[in-house]
Protein backbone atom coordinates (compact mmCIF):
# COMPACT_ATOMS: atom_id res chain seq x y z
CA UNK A 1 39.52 13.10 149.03
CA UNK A 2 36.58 13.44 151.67
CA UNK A 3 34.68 15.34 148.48
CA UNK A 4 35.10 12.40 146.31
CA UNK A 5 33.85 9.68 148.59
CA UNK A 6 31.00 11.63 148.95
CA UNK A 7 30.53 11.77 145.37
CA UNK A 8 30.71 8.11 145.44
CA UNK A 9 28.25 7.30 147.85
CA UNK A 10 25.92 9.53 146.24
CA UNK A 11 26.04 8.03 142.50
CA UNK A 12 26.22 4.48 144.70
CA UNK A 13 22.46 5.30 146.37
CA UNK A 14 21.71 6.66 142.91
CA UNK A 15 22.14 3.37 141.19
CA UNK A 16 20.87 1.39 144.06
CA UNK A 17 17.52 3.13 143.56
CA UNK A 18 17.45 2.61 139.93
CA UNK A 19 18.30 -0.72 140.51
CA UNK A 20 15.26 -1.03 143.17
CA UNK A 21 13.02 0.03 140.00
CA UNK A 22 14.43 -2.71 137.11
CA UNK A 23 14.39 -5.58 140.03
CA UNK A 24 10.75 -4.40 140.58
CA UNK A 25 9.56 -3.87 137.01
CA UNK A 26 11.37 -7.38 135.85
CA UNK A 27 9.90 -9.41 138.40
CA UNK A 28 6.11 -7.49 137.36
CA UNK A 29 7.23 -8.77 134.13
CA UNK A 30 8.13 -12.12 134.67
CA UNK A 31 4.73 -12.46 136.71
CA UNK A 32 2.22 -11.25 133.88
CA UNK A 33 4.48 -13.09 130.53
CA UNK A 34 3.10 -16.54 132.35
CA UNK A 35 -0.49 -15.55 131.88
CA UNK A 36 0.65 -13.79 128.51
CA UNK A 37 1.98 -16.93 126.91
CA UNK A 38 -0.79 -19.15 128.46
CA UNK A 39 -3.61 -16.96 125.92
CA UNK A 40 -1.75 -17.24 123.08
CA UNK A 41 -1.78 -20.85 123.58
CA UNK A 42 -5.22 -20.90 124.10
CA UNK A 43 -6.27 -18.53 121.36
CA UNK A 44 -4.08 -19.80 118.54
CA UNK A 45 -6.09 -23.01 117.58
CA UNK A 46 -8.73 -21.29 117.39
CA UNK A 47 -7.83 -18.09 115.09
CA UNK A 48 -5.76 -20.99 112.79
CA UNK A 49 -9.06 -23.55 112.80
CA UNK A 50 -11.07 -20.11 111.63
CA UNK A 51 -8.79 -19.49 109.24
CA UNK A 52 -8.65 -23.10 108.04
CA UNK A 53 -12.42 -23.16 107.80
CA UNK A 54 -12.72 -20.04 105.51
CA UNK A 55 -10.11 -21.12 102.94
CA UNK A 56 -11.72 -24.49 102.98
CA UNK A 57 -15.41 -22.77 102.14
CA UNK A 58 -13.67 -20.13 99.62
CA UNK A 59 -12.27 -23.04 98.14
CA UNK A 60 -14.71 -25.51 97.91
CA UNK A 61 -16.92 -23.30 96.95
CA UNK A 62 -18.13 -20.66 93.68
CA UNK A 63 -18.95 -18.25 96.05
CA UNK A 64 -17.24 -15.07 95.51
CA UNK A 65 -17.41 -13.20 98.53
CA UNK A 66 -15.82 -9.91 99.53
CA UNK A 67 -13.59 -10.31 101.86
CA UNK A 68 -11.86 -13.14 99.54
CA UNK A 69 -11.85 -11.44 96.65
CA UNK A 70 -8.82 -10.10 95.10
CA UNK A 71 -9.22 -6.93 93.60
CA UNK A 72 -7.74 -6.54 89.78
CA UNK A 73 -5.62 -3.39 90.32
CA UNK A 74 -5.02 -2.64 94.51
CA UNK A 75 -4.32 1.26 95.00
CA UNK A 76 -4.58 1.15 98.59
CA UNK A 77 -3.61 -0.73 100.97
CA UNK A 78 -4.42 -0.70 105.31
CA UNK A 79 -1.14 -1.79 107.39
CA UNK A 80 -2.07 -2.22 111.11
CA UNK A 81 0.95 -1.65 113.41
CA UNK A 82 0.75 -2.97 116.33
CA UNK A 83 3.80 -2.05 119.20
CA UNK A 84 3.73 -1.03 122.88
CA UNK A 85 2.34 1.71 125.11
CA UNK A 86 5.43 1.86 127.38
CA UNK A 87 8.82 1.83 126.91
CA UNK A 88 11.82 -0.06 128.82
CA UNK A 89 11.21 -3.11 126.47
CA UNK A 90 14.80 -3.41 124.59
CA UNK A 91 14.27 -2.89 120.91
CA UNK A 92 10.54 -4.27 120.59
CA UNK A 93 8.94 -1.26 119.22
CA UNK A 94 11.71 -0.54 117.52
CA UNK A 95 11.98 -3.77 115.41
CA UNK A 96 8.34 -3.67 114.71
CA UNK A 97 8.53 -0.27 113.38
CA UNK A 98 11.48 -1.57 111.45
CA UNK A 99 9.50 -4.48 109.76
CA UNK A 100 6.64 -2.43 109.40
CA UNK A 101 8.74 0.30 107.27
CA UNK A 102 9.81 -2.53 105.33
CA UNK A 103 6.87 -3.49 104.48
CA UNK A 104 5.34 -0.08 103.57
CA UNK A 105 9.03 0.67 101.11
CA UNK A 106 7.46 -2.88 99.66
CA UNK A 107 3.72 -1.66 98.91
CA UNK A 108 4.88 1.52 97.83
CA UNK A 109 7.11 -0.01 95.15
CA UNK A 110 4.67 -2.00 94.20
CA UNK A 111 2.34 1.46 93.28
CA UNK A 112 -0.10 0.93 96.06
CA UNK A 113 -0.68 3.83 98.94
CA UNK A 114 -0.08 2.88 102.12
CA UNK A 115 -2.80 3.90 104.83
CA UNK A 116 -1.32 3.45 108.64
CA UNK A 117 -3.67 2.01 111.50
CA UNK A 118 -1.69 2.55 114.56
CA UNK A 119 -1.54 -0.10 118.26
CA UNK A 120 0.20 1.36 121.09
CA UNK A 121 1.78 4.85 122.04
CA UNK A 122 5.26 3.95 120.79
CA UNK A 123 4.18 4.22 116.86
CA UNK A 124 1.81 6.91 117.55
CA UNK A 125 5.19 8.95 118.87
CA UNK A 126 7.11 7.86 116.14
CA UNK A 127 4.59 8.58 113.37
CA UNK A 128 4.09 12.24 115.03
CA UNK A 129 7.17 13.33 115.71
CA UNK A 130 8.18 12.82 112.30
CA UNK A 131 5.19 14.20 110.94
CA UNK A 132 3.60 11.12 108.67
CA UNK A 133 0.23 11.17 108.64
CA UNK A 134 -1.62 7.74 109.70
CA UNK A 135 -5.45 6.69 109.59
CA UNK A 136 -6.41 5.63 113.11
CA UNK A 137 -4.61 4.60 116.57
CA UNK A 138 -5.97 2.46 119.39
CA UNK A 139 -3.68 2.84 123.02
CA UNK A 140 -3.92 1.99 126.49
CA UNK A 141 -3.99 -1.59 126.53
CA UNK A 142 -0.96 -3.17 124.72
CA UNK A 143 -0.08 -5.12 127.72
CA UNK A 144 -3.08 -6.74 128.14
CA UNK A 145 -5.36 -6.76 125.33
CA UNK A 146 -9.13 -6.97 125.50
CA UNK A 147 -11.49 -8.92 123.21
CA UNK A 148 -13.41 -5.89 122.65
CA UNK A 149 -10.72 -4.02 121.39
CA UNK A 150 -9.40 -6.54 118.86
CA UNK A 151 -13.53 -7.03 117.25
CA UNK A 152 -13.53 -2.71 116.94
CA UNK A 153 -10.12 -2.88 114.94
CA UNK A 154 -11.13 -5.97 113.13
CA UNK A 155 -14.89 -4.34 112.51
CA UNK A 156 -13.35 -1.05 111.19
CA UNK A 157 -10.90 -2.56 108.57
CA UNK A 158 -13.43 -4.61 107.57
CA UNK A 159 -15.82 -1.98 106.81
CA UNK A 160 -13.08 0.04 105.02
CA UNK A 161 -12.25 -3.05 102.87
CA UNK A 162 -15.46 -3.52 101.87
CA UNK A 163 -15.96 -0.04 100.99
CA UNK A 164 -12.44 -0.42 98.91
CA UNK A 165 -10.34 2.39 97.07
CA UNK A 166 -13.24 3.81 95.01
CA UNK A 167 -15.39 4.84 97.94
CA UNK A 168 -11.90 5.99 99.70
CA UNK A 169 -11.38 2.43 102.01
CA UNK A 170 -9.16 0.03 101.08
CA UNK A 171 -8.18 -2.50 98.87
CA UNK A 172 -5.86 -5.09 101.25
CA UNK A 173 -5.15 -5.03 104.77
CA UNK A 174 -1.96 -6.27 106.34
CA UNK A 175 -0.55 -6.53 110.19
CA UNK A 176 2.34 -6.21 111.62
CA UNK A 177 3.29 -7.75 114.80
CA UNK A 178 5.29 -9.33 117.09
CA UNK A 179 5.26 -13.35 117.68
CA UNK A 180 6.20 -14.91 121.02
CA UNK A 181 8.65 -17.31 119.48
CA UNK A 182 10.57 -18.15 123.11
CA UNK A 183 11.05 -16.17 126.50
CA UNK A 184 14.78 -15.59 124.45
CA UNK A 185 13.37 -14.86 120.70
CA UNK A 186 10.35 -12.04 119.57
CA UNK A 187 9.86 -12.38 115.68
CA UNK A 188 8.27 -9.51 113.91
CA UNK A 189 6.30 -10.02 111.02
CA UNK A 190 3.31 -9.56 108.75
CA UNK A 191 0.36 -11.12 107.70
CA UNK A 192 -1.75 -10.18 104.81
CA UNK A 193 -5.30 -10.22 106.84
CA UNK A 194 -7.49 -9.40 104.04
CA UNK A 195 -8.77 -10.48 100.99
CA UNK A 196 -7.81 -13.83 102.83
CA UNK A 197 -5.54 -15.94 101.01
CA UNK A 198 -7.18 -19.28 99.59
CA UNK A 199 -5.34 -22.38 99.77
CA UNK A 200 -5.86 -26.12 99.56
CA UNK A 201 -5.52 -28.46 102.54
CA UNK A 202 -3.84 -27.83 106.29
CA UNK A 203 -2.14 -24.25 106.75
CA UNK A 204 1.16 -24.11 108.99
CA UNK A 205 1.38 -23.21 112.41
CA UNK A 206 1.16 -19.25 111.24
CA UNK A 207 -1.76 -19.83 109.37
CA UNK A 208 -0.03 -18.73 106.15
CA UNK A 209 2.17 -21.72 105.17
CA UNK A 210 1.73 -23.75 102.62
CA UNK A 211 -0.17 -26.50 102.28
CA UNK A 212 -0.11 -30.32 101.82
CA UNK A 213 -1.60 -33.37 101.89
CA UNK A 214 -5.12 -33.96 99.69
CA UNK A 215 -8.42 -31.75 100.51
CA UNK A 216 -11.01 -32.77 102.31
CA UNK A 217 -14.76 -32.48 100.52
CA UNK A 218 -17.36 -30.49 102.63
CA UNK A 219 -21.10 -29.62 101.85
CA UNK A 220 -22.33 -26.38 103.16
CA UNK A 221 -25.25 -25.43 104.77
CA UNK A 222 -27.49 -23.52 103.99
CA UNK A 223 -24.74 -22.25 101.62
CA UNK A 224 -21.39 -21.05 101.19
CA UNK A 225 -22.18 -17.63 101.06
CA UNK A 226 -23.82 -17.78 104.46
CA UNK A 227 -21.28 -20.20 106.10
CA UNK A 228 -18.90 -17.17 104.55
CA UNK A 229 -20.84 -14.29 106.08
CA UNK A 230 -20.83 -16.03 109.19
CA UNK A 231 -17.31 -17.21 109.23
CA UNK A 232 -15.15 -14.34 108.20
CA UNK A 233 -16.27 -11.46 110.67
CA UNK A 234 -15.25 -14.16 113.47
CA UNK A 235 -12.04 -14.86 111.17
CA UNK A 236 -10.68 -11.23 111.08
CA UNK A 237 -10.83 -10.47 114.72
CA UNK A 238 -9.90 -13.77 115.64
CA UNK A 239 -6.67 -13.26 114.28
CA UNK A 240 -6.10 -9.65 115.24
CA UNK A 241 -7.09 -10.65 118.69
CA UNK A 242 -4.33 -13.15 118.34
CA UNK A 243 -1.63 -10.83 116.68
CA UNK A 244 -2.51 -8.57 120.08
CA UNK A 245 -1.93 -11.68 122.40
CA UNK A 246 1.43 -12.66 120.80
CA UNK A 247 2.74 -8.74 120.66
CA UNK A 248 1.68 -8.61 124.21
CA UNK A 249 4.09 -11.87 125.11
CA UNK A 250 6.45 -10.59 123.29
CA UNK A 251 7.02 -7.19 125.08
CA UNK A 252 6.15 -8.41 128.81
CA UNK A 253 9.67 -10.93 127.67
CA UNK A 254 11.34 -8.27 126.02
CA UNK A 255 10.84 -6.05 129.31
CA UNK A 256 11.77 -9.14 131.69
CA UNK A 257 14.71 -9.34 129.22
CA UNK A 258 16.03 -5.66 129.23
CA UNK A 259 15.35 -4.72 133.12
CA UNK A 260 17.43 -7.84 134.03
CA UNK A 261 19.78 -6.65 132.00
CA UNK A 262 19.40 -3.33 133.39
CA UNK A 263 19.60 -4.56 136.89
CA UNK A 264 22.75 -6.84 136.31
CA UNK A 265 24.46 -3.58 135.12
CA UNK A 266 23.62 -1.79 138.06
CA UNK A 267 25.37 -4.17 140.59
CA UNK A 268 28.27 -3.54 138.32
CA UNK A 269 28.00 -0.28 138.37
CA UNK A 270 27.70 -0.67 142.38
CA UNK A 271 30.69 -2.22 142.32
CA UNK A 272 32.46 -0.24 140.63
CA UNK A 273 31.71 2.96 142.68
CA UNK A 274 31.98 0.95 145.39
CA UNK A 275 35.80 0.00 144.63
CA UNK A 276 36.70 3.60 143.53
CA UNK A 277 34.88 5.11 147.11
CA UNK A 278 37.19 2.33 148.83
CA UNK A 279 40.40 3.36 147.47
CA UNK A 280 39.74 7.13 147.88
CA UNK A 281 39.11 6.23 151.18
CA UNK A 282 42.51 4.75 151.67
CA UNK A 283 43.88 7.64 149.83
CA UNK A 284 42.38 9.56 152.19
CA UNK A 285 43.60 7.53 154.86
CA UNK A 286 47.53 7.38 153.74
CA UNK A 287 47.68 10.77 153.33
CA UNK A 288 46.39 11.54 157.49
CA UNK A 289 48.82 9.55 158.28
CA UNK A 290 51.82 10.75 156.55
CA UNK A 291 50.72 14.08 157.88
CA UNK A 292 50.78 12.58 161.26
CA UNK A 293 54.12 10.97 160.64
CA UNK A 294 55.66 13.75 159.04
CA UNK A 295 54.28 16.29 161.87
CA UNK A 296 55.45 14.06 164.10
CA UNK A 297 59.22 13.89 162.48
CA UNK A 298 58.90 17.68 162.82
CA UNK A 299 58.56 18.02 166.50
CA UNK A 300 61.14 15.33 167.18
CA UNK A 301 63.77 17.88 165.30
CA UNK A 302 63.10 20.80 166.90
């Protein structure tokens, strides 16, 4: 009996230190998701007015630029995936890696060759350790992106665009990410970044809805093809810069979500020890004394 309470108390200080580590890493969490959420409502306007203001010049406009063309026959195709450098975030990665798959099984029915750019250690694991060969990866900073990260991504899918399939680039480019929906609700998805999609009148709150309401008329200067040249560098890292934000939301509330989770199951499982050390205790205890009682019956015989 004496060997199991001990056993007990052990796996009891076991969990209490585990539970030491979720208390500490959901609170963390819960303290950076505030500044999280505050950038991607500061930086979505913006990356949605950009994107408004190159379909309106594409549109408006006989200018046939690059990165709005559509090319006839696509052979290629760049899918940035963008997930987490640490782990301990519920199924985050995971569903982005999901979504992502789905949309590769998608490209490659459609005939097109699917070329990988990779954001954050947990799709650089999986990608390695089943052996699948991808183009690029950028880590270290999933949790707090930097400007200057998002404009060398955006600058080096841009350049392989232009290049295209001929001149071994690329012929579309598509993210996938994670949205900050609620503290309660991540949404993965994906955006087809480039050519950029030209459409009349206001875009939806994703910047890829569909439109309503008449067009406005604009005049350009010096031209359209300037305005363009201007416009659509600013455009593409705008909105990866954006994608980054919201995936970063996303897994500082998926963490928050899964270590209080994590923690709540630890005070059960503190309990539960807890109970089982207490009755092998009294165990323990009813058994000295029927020894006692039955030692003492003994002498009282004899």
């Amino acid at each position: 009996m004496g060997a199991q309470q001990r056993v007990y108390r052990q796996r009891i200080r076991s969990v209490q230190a585990t539970k030491k580590i979720t208390r500490a890493m959901e609170l963390i969490a819960a303290s950076r998701v505030v500044k999280a959420r505050q950038y991607v409502a500061e930086s979505t306007p913006y990356a949605l007015a950009l994107t408004r203001a190159c379909s309106a010049v594409a549109s408006h406009s006989d200018t046939n630029h690059p990165l709005t063309t559509e090319r006839e026959q696509p052979k290629r195709v760049a899918v940035l995936i963008c997930t987490s450098d640490r782990g301990l975030a519920g199924a985050y990665s995971v569903n982005a890696i999901k979504k992502s798959a789905e949309l590769i099984e998608r490209l490659q029915n459609e005939g097109k060759e699917v070329v990988p750019y990779l954001v954050g250690r947990k799709a650089v694991s999986y990608f390695k350790f089943r052996r699948r060969d991808y183009a690029k990866e950028w880590t270290g900073f999933t949790d707090s992106p930097k400007f200057e990260v998002a404009r060398e991504i955006g600058q080096h899918l841009t350049d392989e665009f232009v290049k295209g399939s001929e001149e071994g680039g690329v012929d579309e480019v598509h993210v996938v990410y994670t949205t900050f929906v609620s503290m309660v609700n991540q949404e993965p998805r994906d955006l087809r970044l480039l050519p950029l999609e030209v459409v009349e009148g206001e875009l939806d709150a994703d910047g890829d809805g569909q439109p309503d309401g008449p067009s406005p008329l604009y005049e350009f200067e010096p031209s359209a093809e300037q305005v363009l040249d201007a416009l659509l560098p600013k455009y593409v890292t705008s909105r990866i810069f954006n994608a980054l934000l919201q995936a970063a939301a996303s897994e500082l509330a998926a963490r928050q979500r899964a270590m209080k989770s994590a923690t709540d199951n630890a005070e059960e499982l503190i309990k539960t020890y807890t109970r089982l050390a207490n009755q092998a205790r009294q165990a323990e205890i009813t058994q000295e004394i029927s020894e006692i009682v039955g030692g003492a019956s003994a002498l009282a015989d004899a």
